[in-house]
Protein backbone atom coordinates (compact mmCIF):
# COMPACT_ATOMS: atom_id res chain seq x y z
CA UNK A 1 -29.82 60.08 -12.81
CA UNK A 2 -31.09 63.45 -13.30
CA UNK A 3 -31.00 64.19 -16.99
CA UNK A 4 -28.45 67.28 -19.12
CA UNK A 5 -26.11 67.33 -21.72
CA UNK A 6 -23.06 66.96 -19.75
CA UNK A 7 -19.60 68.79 -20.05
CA UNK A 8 -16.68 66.47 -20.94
CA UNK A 9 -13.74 66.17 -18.23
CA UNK A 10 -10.63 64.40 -19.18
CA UNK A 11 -10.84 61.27 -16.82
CA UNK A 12 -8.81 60.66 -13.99
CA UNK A 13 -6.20 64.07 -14.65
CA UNK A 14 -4.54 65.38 -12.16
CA UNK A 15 -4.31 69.12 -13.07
CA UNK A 16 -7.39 70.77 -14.36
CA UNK A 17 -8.88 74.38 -14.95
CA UNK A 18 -10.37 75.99 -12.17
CA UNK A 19 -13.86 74.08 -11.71
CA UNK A 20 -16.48 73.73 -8.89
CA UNK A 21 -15.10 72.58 -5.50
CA UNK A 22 -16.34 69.35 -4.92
CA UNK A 23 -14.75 67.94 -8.74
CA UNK A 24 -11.36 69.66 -7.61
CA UNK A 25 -11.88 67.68 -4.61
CA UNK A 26 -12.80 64.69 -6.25
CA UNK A 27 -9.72 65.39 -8.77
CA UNK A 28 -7.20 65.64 -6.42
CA UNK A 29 -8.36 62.67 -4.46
CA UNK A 30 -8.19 60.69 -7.56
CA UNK A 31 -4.60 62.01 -7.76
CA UNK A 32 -3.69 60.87 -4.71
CA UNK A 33 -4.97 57.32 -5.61
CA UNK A 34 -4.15 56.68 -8.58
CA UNK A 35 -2.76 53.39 -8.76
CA UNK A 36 -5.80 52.16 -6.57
CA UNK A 37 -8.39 53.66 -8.70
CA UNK A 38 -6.80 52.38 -11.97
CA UNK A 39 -7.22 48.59 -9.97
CA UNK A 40 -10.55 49.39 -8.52
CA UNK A 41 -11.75 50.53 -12.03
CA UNK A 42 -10.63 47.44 -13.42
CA UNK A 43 -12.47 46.05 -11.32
CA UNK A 44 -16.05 47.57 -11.54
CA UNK A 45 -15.74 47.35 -15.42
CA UNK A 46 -15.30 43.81 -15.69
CA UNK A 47 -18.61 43.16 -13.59
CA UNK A 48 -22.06 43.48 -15.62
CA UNK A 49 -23.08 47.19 -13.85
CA UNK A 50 -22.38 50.72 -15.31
CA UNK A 51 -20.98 52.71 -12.17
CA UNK A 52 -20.98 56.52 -12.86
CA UNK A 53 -19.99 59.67 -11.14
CA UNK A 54 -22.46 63.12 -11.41
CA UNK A 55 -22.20 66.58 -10.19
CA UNK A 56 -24.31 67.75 -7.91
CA UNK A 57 -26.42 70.15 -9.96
CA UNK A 58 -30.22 69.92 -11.24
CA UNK A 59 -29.16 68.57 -14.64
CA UNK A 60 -26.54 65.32 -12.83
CA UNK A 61 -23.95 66.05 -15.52
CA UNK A 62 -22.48 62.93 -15.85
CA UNK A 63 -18.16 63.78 -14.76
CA UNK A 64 -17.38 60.21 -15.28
CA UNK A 65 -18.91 57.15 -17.01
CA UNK A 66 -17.93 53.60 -17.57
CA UNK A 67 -17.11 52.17 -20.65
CA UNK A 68 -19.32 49.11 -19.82
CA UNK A 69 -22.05 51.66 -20.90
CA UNK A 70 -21.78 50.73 -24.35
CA UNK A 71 -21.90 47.18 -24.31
CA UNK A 72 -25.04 47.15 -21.99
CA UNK A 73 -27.23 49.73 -23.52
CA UNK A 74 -25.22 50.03 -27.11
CA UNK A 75 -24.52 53.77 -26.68
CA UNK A 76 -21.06 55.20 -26.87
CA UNK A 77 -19.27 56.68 -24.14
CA UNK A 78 -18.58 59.76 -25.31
CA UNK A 79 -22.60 60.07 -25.98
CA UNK A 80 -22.85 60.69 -22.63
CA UNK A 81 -20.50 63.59 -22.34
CA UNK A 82 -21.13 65.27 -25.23
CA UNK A 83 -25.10 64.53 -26.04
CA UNK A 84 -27.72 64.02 -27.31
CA UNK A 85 -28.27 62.27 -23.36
CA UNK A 86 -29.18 59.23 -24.08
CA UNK A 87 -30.86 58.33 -20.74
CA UNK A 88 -33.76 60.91 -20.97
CA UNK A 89 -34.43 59.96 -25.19
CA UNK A 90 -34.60 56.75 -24.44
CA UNK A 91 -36.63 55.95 -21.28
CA UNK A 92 -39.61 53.63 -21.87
CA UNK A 93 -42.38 55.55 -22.95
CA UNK A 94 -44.77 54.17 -20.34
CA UNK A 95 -41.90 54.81 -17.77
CA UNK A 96 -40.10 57.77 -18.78
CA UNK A 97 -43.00 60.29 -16.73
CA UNK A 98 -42.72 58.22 -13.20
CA UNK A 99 -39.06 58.66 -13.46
CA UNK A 100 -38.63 61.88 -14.48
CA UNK A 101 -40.90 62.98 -11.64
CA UNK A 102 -38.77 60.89 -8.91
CA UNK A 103 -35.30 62.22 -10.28
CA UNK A 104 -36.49 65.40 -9.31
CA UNK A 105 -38.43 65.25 -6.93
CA UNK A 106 -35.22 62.64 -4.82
CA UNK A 107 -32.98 66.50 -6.00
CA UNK A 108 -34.92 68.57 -4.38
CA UNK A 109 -35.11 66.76 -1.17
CA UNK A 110 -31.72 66.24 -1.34
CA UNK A 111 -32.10 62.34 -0.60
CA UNK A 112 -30.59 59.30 -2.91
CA UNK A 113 -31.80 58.28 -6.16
CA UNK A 114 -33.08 54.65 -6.28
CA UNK A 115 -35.64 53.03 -9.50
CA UNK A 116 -36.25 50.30 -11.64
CA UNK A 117 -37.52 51.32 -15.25
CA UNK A 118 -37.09 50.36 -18.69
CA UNK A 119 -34.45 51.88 -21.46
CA UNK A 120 -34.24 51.26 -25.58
CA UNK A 121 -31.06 50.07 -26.41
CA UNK A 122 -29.30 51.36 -29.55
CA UNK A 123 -30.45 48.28 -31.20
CA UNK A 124 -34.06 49.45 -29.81
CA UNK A 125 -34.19 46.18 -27.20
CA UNK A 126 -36.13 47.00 -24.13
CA UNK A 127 -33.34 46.45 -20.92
CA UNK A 128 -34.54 46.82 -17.27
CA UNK A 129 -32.09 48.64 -15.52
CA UNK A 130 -31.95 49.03 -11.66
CA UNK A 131 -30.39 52.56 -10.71
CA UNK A 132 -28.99 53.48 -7.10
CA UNK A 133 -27.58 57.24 -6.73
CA UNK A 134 -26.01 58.05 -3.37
CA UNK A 135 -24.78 61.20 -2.97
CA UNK A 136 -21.47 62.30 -1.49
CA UNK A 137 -21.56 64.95 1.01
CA UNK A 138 -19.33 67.31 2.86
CA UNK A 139 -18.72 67.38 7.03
CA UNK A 140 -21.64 70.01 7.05
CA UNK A 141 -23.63 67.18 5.30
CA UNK A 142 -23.79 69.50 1.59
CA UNK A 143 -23.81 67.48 -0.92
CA UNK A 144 -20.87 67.53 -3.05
CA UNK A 145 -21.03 64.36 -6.34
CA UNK A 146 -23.28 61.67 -6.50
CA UNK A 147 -21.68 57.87 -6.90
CA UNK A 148 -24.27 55.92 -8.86
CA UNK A 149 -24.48 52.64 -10.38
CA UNK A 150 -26.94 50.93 -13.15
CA UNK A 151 -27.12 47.73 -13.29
CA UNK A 152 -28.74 44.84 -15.85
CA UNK A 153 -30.99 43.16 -13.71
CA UNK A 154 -31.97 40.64 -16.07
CA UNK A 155 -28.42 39.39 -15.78
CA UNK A 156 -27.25 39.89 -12.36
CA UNK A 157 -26.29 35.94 -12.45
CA UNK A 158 -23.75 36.93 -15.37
CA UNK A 159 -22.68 39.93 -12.96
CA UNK A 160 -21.91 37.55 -10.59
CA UNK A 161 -20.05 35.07 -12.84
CA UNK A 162 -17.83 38.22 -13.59
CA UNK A 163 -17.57 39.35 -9.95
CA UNK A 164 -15.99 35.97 -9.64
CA UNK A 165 -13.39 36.50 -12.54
CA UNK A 166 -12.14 39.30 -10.32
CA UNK A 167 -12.23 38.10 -6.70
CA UNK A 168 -8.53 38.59 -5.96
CA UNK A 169 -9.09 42.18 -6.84
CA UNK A 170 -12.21 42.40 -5.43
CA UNK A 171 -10.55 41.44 -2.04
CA UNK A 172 -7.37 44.38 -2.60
CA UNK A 173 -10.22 47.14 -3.13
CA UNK A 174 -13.31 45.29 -1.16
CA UNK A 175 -14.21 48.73 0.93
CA UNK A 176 -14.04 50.58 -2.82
CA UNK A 177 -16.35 47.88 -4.11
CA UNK A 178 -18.67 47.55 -1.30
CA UNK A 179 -19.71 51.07 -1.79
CA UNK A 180 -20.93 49.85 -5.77
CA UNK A 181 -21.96 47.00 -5.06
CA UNK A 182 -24.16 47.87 -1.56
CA UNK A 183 -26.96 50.28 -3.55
CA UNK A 184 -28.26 46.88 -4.91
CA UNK A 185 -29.11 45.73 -1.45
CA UNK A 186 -28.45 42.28 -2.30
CA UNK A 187 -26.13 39.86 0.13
CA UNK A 188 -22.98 38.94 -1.26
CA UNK A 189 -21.29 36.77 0.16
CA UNK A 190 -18.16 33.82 -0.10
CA UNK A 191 -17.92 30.67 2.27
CA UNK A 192 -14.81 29.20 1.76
CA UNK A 193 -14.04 25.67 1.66
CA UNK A 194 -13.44 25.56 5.72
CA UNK A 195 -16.65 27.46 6.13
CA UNK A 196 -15.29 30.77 6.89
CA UNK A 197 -16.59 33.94 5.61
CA UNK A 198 -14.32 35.41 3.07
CA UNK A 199 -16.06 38.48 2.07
CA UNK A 200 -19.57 39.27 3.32
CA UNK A 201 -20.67 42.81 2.05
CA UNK A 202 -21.92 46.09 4.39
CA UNK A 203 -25.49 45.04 3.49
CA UNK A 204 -25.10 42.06 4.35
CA UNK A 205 -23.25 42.78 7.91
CA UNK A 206 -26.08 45.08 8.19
CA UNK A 207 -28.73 42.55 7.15
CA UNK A 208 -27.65 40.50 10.14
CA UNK A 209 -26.87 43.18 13.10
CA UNK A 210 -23.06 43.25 12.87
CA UNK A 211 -20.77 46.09 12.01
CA UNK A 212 -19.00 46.12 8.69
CA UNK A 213 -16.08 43.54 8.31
CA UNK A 214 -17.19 42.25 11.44
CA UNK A 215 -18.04 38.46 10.43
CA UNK A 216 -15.07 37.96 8.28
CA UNK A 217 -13.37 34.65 9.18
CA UNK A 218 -16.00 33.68 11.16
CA UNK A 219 -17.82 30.51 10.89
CA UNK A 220 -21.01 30.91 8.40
CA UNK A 221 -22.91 28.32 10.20
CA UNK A 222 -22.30 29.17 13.29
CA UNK A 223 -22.81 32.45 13.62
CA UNK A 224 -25.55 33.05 10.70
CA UNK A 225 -27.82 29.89 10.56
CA UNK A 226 -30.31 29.03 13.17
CA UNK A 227 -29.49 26.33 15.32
CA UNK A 228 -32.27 23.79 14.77
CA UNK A 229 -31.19 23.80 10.83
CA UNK A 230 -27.10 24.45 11.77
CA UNK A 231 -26.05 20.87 10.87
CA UNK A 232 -28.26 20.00 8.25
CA UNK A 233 -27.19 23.20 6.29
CA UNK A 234 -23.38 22.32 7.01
CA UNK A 235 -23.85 18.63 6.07
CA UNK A 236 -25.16 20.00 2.66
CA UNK A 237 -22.56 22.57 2.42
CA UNK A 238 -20.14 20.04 2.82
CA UNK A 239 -21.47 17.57 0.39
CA UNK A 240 -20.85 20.04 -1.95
CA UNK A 241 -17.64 21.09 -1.10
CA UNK A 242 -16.74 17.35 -1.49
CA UNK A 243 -18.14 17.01 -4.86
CA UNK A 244 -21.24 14.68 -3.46
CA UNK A 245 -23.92 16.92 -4.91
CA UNK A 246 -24.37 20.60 -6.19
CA UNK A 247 -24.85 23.74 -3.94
CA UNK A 248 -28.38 24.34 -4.43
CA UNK A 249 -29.95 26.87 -6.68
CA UNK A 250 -32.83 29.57 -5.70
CA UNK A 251 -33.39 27.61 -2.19
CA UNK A 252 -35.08 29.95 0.56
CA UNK A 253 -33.08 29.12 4.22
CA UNK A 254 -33.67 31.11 7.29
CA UNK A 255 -31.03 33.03 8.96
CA UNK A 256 -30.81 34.64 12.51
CA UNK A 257 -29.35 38.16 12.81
CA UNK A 258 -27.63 39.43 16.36
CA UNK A 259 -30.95 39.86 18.11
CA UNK A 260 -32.29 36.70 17.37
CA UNK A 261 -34.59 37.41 14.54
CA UNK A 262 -35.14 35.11 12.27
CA UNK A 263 -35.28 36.23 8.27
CA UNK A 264 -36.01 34.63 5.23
CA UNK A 265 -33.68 34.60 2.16
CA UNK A 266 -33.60 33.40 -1.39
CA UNK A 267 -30.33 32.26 -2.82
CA UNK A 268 -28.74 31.82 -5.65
CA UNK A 269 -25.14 29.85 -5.39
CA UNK A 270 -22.13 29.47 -7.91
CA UNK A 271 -19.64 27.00 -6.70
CA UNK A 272 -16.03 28.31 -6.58
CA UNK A 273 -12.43 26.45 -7.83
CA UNK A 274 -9.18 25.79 -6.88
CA UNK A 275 -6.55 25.76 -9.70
CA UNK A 276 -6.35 22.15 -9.87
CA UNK A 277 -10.30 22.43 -10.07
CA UNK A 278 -11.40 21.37 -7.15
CA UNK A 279 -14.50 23.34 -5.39
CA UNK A 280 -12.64 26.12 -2.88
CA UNK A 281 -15.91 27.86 -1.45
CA UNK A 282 -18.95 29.15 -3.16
CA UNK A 283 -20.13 32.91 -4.06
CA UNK A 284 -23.75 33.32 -3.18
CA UNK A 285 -26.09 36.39 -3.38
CA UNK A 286 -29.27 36.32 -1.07
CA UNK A 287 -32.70 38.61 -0.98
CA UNK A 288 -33.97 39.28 1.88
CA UNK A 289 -37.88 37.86 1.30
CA UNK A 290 -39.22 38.33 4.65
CA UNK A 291 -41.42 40.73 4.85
CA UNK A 292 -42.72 40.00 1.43
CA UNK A 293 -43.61 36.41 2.79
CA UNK A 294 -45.57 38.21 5.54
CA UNK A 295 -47.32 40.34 3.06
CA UNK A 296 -48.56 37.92 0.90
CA UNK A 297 -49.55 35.52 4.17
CA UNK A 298 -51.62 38.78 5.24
CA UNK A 299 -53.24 38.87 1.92
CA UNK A 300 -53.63 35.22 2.19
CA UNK A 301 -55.56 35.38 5.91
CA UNK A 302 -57.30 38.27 4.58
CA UNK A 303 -58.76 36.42 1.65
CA UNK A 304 -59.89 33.63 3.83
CA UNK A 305 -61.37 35.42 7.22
CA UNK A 306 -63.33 37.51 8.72
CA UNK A 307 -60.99 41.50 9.39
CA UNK A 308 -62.70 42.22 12.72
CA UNK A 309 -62.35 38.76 14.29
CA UNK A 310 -60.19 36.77 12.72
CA UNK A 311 -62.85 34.41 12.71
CA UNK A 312 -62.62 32.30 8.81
CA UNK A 313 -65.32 34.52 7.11
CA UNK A 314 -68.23 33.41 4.83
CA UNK A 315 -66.80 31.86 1.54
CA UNK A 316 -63.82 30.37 3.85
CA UNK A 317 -66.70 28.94 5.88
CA UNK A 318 -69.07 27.58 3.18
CA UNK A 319 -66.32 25.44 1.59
CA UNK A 320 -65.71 24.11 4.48
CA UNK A 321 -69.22 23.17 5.47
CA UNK A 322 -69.16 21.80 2.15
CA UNK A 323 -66.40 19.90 2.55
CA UNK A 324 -67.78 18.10 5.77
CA UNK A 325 -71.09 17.29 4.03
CA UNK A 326 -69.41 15.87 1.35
CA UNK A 327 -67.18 13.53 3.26
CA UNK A 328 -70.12 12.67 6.10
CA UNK A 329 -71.51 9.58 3.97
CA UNK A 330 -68.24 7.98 3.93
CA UNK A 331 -66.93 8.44 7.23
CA UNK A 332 -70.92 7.66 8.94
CA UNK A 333 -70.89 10.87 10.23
CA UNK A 334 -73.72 13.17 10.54
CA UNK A 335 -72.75 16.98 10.32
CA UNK A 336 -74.90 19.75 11.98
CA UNK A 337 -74.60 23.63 11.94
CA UNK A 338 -75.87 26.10 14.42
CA UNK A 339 -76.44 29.28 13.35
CA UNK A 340 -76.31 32.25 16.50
CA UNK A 341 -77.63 35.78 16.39
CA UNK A 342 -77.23 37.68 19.30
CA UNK A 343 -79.77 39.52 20.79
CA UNK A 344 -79.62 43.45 21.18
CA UNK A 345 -76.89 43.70 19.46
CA UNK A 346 -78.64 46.50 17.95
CA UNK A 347 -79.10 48.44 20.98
CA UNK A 348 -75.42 48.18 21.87
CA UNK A 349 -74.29 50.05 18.77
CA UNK A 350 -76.55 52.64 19.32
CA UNK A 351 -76.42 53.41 22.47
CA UNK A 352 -73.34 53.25 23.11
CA UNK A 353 -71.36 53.35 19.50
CA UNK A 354 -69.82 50.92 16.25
CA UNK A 355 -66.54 51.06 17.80
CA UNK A 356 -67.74 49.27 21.15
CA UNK A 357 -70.15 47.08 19.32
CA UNK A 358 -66.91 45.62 16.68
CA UNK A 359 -65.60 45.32 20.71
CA UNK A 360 -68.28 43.30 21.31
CA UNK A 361 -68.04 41.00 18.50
CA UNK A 362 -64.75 40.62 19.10
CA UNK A 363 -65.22 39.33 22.38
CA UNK A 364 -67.66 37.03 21.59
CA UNK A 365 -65.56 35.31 18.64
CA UNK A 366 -62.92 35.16 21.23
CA UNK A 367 -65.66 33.20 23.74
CA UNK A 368 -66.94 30.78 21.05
CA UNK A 369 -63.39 29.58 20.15
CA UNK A 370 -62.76 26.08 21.22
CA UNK A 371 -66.59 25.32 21.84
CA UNK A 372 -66.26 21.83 22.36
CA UNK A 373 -66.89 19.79 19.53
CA UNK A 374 -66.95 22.26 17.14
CA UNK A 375 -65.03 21.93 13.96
CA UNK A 376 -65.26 25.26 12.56
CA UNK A 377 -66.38 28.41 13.99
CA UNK A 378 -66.97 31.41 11.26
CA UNK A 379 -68.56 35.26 11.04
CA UNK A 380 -71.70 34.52 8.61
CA UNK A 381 -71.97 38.77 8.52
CA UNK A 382 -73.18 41.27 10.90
CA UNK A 383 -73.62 40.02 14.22
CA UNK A 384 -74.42 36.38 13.63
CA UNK A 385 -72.13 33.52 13.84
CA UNK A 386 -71.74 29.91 12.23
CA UNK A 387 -70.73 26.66 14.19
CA UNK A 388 -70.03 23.58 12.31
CA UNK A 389 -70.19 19.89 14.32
CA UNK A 390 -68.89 17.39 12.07
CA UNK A 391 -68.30 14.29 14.02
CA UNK A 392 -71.92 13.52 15.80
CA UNK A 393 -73.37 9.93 15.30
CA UNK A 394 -75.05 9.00 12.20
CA UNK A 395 -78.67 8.97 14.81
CA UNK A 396 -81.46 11.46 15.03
CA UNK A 397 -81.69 11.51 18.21
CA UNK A 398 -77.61 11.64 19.53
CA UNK A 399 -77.02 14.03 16.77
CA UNK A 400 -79.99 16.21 17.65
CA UNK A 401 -79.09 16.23 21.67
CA UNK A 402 -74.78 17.17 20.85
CA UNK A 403 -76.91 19.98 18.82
CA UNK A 404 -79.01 20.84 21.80
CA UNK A 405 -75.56 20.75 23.93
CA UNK A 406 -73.48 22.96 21.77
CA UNK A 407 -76.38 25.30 21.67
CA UNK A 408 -76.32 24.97 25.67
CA UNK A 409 -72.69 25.54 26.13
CA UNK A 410 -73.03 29.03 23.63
CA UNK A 411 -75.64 30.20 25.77
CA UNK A 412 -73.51 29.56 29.04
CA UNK A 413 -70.58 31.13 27.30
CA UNK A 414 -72.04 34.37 26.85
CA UNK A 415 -73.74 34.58 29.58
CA UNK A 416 -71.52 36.16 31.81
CA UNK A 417 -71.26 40.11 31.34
CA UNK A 418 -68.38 41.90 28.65
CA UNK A 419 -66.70 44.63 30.44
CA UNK A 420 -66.88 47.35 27.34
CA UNK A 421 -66.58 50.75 27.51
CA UNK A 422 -66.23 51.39 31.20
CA UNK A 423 -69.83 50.14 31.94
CA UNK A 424 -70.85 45.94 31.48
CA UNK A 425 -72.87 44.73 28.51
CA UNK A 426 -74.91 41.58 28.61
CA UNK A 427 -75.98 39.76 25.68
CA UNK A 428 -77.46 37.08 24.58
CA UNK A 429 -78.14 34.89 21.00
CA UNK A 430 -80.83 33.09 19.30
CA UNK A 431 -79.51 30.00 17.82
CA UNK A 432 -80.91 27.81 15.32
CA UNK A 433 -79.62 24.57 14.34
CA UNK A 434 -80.33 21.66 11.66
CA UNK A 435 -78.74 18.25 10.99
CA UNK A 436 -77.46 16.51 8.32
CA UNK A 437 -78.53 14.14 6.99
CA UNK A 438 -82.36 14.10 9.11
CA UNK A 439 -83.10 17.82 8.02
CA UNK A 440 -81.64 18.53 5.03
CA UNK A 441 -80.13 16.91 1.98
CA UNK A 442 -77.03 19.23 1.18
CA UNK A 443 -75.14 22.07 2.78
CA UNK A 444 -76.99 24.75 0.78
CA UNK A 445 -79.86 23.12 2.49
CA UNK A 446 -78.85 22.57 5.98
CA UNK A 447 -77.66 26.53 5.93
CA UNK A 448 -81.79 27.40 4.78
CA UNK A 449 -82.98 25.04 7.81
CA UNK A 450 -80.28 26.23 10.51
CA UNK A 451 -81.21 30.00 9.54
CA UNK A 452 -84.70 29.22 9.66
CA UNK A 453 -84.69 27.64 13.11
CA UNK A 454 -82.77 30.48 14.30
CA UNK A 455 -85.36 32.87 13.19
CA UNK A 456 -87.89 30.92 15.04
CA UNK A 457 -85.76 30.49 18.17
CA UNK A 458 -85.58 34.54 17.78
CA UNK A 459 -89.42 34.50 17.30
CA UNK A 460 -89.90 32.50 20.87
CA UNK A 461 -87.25 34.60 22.65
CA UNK A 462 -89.04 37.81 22.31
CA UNK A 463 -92.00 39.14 24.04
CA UNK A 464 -95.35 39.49 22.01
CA UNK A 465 -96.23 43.21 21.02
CA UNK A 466 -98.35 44.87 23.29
CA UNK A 467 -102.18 45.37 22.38
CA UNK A 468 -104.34 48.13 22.04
């Protein structure tokens, strides 16, 4: 909502003074419709969301308000006409600069309006509001009026609740209140008792790959739930349909969309009623919560290992090794970790550059996975690598020789060449290794000893200097 005094227009007349093109437009549409629009605005008052109608000019001078204005934010209607504007006085303070600059900046590029901020109240409450602008254009695509909405969004389950008071009307003007009740890109939607959709909204359709209107009547489960979880979810829809147990609140179920893709949503559910009482359907409203349950599982793997090989990376590793100390008493285990550096690795990134020698680590992570008998494999840092064994006999000498062998089978895995960079690179690692409990007393102990007898495995591997 870009911010002005705005001019005040009788609402809803059909003859006016000459004004800009797109209100006589508007105007005379509104004339043509007027016993729609006086349902439809029934309608979109009785829900808990302030829609609105601006002209398309830098200032948004408001044409057309809501009454429902003054009950959410305790201004009067005619406040908003006739100033001061109430929106721009009484933005949050630590809010009112971020959305200043993206009202103007979304009017310049000529592109919808769509934030979340904070507004004082008359009563000086602070009220989150969630605004969506979309603007109306002409068949050159010039924009013309801007439709927006605000809505409460600390109450949308009361907007629902209200929604519901009004569902035979909101079925007479669905198309008028899809195009409301769409800029909150929530999923709306009412199963009735049979399971059949009864009103699924254009996000929604668009949510799941269909075209608008296109699901209604269909089956829910059928066409909407995967088919693994199709019966359970219909068993529990009709438990609650028959009174057997409640639809469940804020539950997160998976849905399939057209193409197959499976999406996550949470729900919230209000049961609907028959006359008599009896439950007739239910009115849900979903969030789509897939992609941010892939963000915070990438923050999550990101936490825990290694960025250039996946590999778990050192903290992930140490509690781990930890972990298996601490348990190898009781389960008469020993535990032992090797500890690889490879060889020349050095000489590979500069000779032939970083971004062949991450390659190269890369490809030997990839060979070390599934070393046999390993139970973790991890990135200590740099070029050197961590195996953990922690199953080996609770005896010096088998524990030491499935040692030996794991440092064996590393060896043999790297030993053929890595095809990098057009030309082959061979490499090879020093690898230490130590055993709990014969060499060392604790993990931070047995990672000191493996180190150590990598160093000297490192020590033996290289030639002595040449002599004067």
């Amino acid at each position: 909502m870009r911010t002005a005094q705005a001019v005040v227009l009788p609402a809803f007349q059909a003859t006016v003074a000459a004004t800009p093109d797109h209100v006589r437009a508007l105007e005379a549409a509104l004339v043509s419709a007027r016993a729609a629009e006086e349902r439809f605005r029934g309608l979109v008052e009785s829900i808990d969301a302030v829609p609105y109608i601006s002209a398309w000019d830098v200032h948004g001078t408001i044409r057309y308000m809501s009454p429902h204005v003054e009950e959410l934010l305790g201004y009067p209607r005619e406040q908003w006409y006739h100033g001061p504007d109430p929106w721009t006085a009484n933005l949050h303070p630590d809010d009112r600069e971020r959305v200043l600059a993206e009202s103007g900046r979304t009017f310049s590029e000529r592109r919808d309006f769509a934030c979340e901020y904070r507004m004082l109240t008359a009563d000086r409450r602070v009220v989150w509001i969630a605004e969506r602008e979309s603007i109306v254009r002409d068949e050159d695509g010039r924009p013309l009026f801007c439709h927006g909405v605000m809505f409460d969004i600390t109450r949308l389950k009361t907007a629902e609740q209200r929604m519901l008071t009004a569902e035979s009307a909101l079925r007479e003007e669905r198309d008028l209140a899809q195009r409301y009740l769409d800029v909150a890109r929530t999923m709306l939607l009412v199963i009735d008792a049979d399971e059949s959709i009864r009103l699924l909204n254009q996000h929604g359709h668009e949510l799941l790959g269909y075209p608008a209107g296109a699901l209604i009547g269909s089956n829910w489960f059928d066409v909407a739930v995967p088919a693994e979880l199709r019966e359970e979810h219909r068993a529990g829809f009709r438990d609650a349909m028959a009174g057997r147990r409640p639809r469940t609140e804020g539950r997160e179920t998976a849905l399939v969309t057209a193409t197959g893709e499976v999406r996550t949503m949470a729900w919230r559910h209000t049961m609907l009623h028959a006359p008599d009482g009896s439950p007739s359907g239910s009115l849900s409203s979903g969030e789509d919560i897939t992609d941010q349950l892939r963000a915070e599982a990438e923050i999550r793997r990101l936490a825990y290992h290694d960025h250039l090989t996946g590999l778990p990376n050192r903290s992930h590793f140490d509690a781990g090794l930890r972990a298996a100390v601490a348990a190898a008493p009781e389960a008469g285990h020993a535990v032992a970790l090797l500890f690889a550096d490879l060889d020349g690795f050095k000489r590979v990134n500069d000779s032939l550059g970083h971004a062949v020698g991450d390659e190269l680590l890369r490809a030997v992570a990839d060979r070390l996975v599934g070393l046999e008998g390993a139970g973790a494999l991890g990135r200590h840092g740099g070029d050197e690598f961590l195996v953990l064994l922690d199953s080996l006999p609770l005896d010096a000498a088998a524990a030491g020789a499935a040692a030996q062998a794991a440092v064996a089978a590393i060896a043999g895995r790297l030993a053929a060449p890595f095809a990098l960079a057009g030309t082959e690179v061979r490499i090879d690692a020093s690898v230490g290794c130590a055993v709990y409990p014969f060499d060392a007393v604790d993990a931070d102990a047995l990672l000191r000893h493996a180190d150590a007898a990598m160093y000297a495995a490192k020590r033996r591997s290289s030639p002595p200097a040449a002599g004067r």
